[in-house]
Each structure stands twice: as structure tokens, then as C-alpha cells.
N, C-alpha and C. Protein backbone atom coordinates (compact mmCIF):
# COMPACT_ATOMS: atom_id res chain seq x y z
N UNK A 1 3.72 -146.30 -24.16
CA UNK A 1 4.87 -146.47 -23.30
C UNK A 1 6.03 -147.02 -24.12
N UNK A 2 7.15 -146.42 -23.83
CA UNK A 2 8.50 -147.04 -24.38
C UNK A 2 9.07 -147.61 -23.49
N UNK A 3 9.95 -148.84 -24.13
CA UNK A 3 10.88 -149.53 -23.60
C UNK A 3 12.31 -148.55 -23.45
N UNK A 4 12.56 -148.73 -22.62
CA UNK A 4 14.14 -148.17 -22.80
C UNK A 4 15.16 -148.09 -24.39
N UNK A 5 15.20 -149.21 -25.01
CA UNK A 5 15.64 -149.99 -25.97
C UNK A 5 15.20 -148.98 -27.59
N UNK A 6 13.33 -148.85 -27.16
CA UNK A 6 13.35 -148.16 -28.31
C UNK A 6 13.40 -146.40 -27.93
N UNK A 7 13.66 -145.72 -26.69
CA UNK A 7 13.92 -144.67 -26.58
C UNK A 7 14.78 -144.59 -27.16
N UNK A 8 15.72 -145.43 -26.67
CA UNK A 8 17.64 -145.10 -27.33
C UNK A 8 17.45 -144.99 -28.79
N UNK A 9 16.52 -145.70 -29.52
CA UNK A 9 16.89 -145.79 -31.14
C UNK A 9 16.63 -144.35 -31.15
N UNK A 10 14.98 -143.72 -30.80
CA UNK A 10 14.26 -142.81 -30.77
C UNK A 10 15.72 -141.39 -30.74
N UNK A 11 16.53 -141.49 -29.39
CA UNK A 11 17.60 -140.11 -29.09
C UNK A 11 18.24 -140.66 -29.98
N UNK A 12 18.70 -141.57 -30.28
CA UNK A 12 20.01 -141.69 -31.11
C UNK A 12 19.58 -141.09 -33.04
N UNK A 13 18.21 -141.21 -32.91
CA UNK A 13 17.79 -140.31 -34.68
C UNK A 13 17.87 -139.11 -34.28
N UNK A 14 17.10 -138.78 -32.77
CA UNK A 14 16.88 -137.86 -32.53
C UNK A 14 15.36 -137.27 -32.55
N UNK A 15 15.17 -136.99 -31.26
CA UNK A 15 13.52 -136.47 -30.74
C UNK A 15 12.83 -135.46 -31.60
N UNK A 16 11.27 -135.32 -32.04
CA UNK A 16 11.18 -134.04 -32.57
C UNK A 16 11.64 -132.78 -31.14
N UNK A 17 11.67 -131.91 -32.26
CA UNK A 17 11.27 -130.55 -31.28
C UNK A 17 10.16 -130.21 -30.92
N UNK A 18 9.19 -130.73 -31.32
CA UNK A 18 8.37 -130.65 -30.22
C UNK A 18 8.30 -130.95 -29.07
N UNK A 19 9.08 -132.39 -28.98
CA UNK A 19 9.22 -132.52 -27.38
C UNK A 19 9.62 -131.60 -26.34
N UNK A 20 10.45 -131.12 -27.02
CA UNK A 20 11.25 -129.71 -26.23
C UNK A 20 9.92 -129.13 -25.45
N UNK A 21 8.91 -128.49 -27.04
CA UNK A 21 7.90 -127.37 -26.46
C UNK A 21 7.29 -128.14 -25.41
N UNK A 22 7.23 -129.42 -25.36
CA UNK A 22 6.18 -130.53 -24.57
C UNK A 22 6.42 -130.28 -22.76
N UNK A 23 7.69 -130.34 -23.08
CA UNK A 23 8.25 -130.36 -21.39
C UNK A 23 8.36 -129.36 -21.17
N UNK A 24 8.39 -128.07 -21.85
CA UNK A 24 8.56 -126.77 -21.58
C UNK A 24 7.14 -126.67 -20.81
N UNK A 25 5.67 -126.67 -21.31
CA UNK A 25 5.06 -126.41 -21.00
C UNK A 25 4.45 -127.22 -19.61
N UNK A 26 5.10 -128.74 -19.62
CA UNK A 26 4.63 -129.62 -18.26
C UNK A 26 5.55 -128.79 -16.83
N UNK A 27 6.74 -128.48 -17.44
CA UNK A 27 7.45 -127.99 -16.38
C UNK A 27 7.34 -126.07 -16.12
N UNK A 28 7.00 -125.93 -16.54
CA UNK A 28 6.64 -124.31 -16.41
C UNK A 28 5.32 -124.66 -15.98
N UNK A 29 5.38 -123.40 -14.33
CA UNK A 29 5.99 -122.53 -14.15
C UNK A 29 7.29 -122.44 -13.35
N UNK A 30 7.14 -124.05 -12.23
CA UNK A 30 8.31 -124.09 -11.64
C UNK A 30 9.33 -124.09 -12.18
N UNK A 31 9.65 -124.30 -13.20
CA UNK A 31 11.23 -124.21 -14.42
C UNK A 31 10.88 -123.15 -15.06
N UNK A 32 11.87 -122.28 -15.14
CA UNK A 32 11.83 -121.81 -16.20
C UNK A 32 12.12 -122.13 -17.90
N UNK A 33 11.65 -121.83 -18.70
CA UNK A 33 12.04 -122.19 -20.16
C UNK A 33 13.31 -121.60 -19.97
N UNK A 34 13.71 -120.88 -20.04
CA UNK A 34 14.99 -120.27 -20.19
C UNK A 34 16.09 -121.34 -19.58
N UNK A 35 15.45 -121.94 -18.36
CA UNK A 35 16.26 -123.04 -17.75
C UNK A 35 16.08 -124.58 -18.60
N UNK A 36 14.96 -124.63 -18.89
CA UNK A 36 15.14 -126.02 -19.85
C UNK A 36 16.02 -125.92 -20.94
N UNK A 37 16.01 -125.08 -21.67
CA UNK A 37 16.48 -124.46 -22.66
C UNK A 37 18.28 -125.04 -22.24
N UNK A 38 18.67 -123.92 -21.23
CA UNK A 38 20.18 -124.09 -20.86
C UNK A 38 20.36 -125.53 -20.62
N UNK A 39 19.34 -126.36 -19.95
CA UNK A 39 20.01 -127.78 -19.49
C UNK A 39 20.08 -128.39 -21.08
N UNK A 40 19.17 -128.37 -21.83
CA UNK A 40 19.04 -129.12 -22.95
C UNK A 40 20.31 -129.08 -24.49
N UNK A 41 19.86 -127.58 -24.33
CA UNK A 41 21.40 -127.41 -25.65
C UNK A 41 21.31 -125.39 -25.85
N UNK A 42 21.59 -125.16 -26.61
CA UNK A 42 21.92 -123.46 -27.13
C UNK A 42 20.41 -123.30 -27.43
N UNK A 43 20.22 -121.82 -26.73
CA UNK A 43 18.50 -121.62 -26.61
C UNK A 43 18.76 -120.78 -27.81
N UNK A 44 19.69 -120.66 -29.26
CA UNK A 44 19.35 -120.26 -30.31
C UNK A 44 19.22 -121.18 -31.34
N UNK A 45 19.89 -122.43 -30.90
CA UNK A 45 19.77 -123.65 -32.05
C UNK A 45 18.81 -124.22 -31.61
N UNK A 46 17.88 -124.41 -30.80
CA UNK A 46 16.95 -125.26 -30.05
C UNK A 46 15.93 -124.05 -30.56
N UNK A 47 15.84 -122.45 -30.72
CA UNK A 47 14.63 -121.90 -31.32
C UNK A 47 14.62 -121.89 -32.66
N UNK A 48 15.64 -122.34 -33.12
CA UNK A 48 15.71 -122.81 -34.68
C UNK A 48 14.80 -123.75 -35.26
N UNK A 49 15.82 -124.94 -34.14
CA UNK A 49 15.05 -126.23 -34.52
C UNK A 49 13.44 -125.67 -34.17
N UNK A 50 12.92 -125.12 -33.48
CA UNK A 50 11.67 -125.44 -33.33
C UNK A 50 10.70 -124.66 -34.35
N UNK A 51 11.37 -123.75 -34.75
CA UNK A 51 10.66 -122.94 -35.84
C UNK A 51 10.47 -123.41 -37.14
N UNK A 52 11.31 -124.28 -37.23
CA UNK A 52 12.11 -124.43 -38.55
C UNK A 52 11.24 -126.93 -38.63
N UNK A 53 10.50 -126.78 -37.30
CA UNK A 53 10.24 -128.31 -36.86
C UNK A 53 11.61 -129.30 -37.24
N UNK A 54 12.36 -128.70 -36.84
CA UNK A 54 13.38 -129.49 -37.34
C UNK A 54 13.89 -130.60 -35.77
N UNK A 55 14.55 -132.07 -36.09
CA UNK A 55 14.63 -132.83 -34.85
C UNK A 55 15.73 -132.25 -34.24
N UNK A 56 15.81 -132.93 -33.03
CA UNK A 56 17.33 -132.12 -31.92
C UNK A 56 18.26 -133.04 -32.24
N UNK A 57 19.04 -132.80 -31.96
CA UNK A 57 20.67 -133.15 -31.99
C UNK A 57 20.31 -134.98 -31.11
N UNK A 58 20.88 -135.46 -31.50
CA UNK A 58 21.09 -136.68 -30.40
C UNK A 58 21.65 -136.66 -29.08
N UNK A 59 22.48 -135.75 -29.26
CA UNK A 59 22.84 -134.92 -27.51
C UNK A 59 21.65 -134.16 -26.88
N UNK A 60 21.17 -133.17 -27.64
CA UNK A 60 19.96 -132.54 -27.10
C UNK A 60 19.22 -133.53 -26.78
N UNK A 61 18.49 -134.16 -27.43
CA UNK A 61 17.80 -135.76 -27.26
C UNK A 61 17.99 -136.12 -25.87
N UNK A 62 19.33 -136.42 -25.94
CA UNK A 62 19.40 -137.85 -24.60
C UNK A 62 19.28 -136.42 -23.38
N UNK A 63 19.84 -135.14 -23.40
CA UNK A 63 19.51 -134.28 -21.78
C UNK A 63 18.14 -133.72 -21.49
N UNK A 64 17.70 -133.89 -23.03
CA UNK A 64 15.83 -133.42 -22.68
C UNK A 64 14.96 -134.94 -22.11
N UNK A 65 15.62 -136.31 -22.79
CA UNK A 65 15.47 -137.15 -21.83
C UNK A 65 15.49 -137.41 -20.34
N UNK A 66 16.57 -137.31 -20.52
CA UNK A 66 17.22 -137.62 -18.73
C UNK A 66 16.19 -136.41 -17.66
N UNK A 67 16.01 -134.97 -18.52
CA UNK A 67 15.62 -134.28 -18.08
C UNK A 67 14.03 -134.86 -17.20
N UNK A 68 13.25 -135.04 -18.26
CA UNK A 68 12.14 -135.92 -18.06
C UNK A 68 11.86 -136.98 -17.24
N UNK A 69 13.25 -137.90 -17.88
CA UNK A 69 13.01 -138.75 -16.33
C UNK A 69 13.24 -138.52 -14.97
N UNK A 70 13.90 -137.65 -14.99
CA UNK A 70 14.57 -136.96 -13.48
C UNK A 70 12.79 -136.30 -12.69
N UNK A 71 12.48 -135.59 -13.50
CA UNK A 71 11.44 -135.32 -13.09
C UNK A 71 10.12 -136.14 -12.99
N UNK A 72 9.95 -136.97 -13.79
CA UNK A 72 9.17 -137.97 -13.07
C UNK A 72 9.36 -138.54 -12.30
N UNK A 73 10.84 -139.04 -11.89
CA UNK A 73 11.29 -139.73 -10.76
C UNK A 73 11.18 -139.04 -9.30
N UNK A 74 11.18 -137.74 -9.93
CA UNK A 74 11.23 -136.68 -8.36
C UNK A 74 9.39 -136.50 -8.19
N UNK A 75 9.09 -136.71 -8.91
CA UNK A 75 7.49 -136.65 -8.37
C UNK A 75 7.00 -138.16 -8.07
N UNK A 76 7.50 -138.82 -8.77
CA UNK A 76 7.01 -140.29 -7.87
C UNK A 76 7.43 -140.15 -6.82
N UNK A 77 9.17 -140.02 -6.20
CA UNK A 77 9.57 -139.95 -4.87
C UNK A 77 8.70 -138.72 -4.05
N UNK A 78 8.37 -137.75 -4.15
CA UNK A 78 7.87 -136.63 -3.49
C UNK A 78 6.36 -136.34 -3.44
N UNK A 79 5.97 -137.55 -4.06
CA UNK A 79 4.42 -137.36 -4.11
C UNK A 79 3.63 -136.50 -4.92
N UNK A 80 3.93 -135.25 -5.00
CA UNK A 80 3.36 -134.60 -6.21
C UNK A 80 4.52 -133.36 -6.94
N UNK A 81 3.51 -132.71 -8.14
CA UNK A 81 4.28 -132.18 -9.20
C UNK A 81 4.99 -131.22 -8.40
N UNK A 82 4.17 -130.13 -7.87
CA UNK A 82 4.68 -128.84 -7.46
C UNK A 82 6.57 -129.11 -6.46
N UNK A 83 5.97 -129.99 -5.45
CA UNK A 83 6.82 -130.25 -4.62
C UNK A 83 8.00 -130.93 -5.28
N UNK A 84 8.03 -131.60 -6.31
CA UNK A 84 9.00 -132.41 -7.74
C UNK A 84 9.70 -131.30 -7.69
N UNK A 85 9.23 -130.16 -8.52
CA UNK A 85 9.64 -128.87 -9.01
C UNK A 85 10.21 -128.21 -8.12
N UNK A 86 9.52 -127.85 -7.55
CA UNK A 86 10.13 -127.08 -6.50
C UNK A 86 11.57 -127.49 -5.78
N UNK A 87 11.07 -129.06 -5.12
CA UNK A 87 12.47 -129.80 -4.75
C UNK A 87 14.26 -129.65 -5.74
N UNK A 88 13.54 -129.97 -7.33
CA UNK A 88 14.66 -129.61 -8.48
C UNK A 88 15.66 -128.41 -8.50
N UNK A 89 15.16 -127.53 -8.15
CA UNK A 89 15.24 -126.18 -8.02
C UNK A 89 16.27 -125.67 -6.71
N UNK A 90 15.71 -126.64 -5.85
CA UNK A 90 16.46 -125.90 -4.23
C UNK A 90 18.04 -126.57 -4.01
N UNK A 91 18.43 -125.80 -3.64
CA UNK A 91 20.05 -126.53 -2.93
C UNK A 91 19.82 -127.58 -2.21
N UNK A 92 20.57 -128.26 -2.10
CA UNK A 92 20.41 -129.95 -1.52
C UNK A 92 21.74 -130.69 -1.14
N UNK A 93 21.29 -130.59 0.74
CA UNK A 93 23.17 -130.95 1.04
C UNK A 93 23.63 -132.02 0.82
N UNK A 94 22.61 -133.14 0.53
CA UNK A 94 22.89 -134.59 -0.46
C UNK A 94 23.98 -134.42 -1.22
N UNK A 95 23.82 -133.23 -2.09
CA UNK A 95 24.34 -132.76 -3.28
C UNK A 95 25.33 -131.81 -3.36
N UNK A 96 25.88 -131.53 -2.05
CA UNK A 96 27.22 -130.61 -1.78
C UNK A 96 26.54 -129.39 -2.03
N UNK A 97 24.99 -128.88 -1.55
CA UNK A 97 24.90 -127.55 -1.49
C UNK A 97 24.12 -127.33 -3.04
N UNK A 98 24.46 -128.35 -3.92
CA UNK A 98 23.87 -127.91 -5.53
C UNK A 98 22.80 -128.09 -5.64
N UNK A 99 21.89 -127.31 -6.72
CA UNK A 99 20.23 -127.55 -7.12
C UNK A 99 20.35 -129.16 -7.44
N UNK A 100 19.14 -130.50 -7.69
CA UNK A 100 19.31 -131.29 -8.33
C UNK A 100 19.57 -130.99 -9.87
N UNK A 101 18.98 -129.88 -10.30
CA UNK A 101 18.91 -129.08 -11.72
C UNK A 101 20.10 -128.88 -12.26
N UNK A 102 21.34 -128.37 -11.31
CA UNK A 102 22.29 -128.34 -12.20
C UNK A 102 23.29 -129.61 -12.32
N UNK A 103 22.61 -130.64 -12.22
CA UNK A 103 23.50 -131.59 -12.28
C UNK A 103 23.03 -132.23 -13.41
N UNK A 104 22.24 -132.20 -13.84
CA UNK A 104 21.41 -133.05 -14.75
C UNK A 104 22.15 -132.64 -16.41
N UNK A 105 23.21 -132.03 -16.38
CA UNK A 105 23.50 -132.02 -17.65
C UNK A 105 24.75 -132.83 -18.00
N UNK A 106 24.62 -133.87 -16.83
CA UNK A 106 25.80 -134.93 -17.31
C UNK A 106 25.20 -136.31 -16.68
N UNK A 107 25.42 -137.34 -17.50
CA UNK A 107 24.94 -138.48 -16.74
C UNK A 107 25.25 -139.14 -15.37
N UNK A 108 26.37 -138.58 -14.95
CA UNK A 108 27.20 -138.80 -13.63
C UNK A 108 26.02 -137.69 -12.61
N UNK A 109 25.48 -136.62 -12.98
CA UNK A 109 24.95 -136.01 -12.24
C UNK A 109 23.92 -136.30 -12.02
N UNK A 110 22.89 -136.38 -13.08
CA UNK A 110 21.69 -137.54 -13.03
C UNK A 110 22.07 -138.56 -12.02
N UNK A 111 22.68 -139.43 -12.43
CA UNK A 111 22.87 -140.47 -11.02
C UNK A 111 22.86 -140.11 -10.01
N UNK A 112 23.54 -139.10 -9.52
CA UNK A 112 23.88 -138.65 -7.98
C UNK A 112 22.41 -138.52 -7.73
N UNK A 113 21.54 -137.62 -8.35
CA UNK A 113 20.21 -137.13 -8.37
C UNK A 113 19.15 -138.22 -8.11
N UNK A 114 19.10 -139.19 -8.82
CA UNK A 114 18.47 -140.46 -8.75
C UNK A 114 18.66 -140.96 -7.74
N UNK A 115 19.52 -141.07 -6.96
CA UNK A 115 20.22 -141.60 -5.89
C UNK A 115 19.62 -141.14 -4.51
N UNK A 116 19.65 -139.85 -4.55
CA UNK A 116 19.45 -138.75 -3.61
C UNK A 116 17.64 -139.59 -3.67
N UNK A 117 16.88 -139.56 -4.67
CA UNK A 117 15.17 -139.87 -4.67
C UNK A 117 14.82 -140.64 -4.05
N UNK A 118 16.18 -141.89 -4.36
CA UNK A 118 15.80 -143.71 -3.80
C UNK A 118 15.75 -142.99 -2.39
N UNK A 119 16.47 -142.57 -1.74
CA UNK A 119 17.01 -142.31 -0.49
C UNK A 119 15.48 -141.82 0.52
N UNK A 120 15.12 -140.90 -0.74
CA UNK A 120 14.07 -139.77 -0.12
C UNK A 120 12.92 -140.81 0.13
N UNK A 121 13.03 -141.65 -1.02
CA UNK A 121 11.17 -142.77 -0.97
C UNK A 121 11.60 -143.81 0.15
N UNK A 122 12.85 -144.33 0.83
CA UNK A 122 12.97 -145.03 1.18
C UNK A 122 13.55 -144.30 3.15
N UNK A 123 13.19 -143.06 2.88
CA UNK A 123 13.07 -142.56 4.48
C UNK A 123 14.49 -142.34 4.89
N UNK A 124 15.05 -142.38 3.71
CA UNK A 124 16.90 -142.88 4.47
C UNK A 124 17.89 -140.66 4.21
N UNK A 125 17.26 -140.16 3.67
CA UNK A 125 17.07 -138.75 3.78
C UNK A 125 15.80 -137.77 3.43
N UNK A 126 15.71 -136.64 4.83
CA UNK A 126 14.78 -136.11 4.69
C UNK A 126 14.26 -134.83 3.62
């Protein structure tokens, strides 16, 4: 388990690429790769890095993060994986109509997203 503290050192060198393949495969089939790919960074520099084991960008880093936590957070709130996934995916009028998915490529959107979960575990939206 990491502390917050040493994640940040961790994105700020920058994650292997493997992590990438890591979440690719926890989140597929409900995500598509093609969609991790787009939230994370350019699905030709990201098949580089991975061919090549080379680390991600420190930007790539911190949205394959956030990515991760978003989704653990949506399966703690929702009880299990499928329904996590699935939920990520769907329009959500919390969210002005948007997937939680496409928000997640800015930290302002993440929040909204996080927000929307507290809400869901705490009965205050259905």
C-alpha cells in the first residue's frame, strides 16, 4: 500500500508502463483499451512506451492514476466491479448528461465524479 506522499514522488518520476498494461487488463472488458488509452495520453506514444518498457510521462502518470482511483472509488460506492464499470461508462444527470469517464481527464472532473460516489454511498443520489 502507498501513502499518497509516496505515489506523488512515484507520478512525478513517472509510473512504469506496465501499469498502463495492468489497468488495461483489470478494466477490460467494461472499458475499452482503446478508451484507457484516450483518457491516459496518445495511444501511439503510450504503445511505444510499452514496447520499448519505457516509463510514462508524469502527466500520463498522474491520469492513469486518478484513473484507478476513480474506479476503485466507484466500486467501493456501488458495491461491485461490473456495476463500477458499467456505472463509468453511462450518462449521469449528476453530471449534466456526461459519462463519469469523460471527465476524468482533468482534475476538476475527477472531483465532480468523486462527489457524485460520496452522494451515491451516502443515499443522497440514486
Amino acid at each position: 500500500m502507498h501513502t499518497d506522499i509516496e505515489l506523488a514522488a512515484e507520478i512525478a518520476q513517472g509510473l512504469p508502463s506496465g501499469s498502463l498494461t495492468h489497468l488495461v487488463e483489470e478494466l477490460h472488458p467494461a472499458l475499452s483499451p482503446q478508451l484507457i488509452y484516450a483518457l491516459v495520453g496518445s495511444d501511439r506514444a503510450l504503445d511505444l512506451k510499452q514496447r520499448n518498457r519505457e516509463r510514462l510521462s508524469p502527466s500520463e502518470s498522474d491520469r492513469l492514476a486518478r484513473l484507478a482511483r476513480i474506479a476503485v472509488r466507484a466500486e467501493e460506492a456501488l458495491g461491485d466491479r461490473d456495476t463500477a464499470y458499467r456505472w463509468l461508462g453511462t450518462h449521469n444527470r449528476a453530471l449534466e448528461g456526461r459519462q463519469p469517464l469523460e471527465l476524468l481527464g482533468t482534475d476538476a472532473g475527477a472531483t465532480e465524479v468523486q462527489e457524485v460516489l460520496v452522494r451515491i454511498e451516502h443515499g443522497v443520489y440514486g
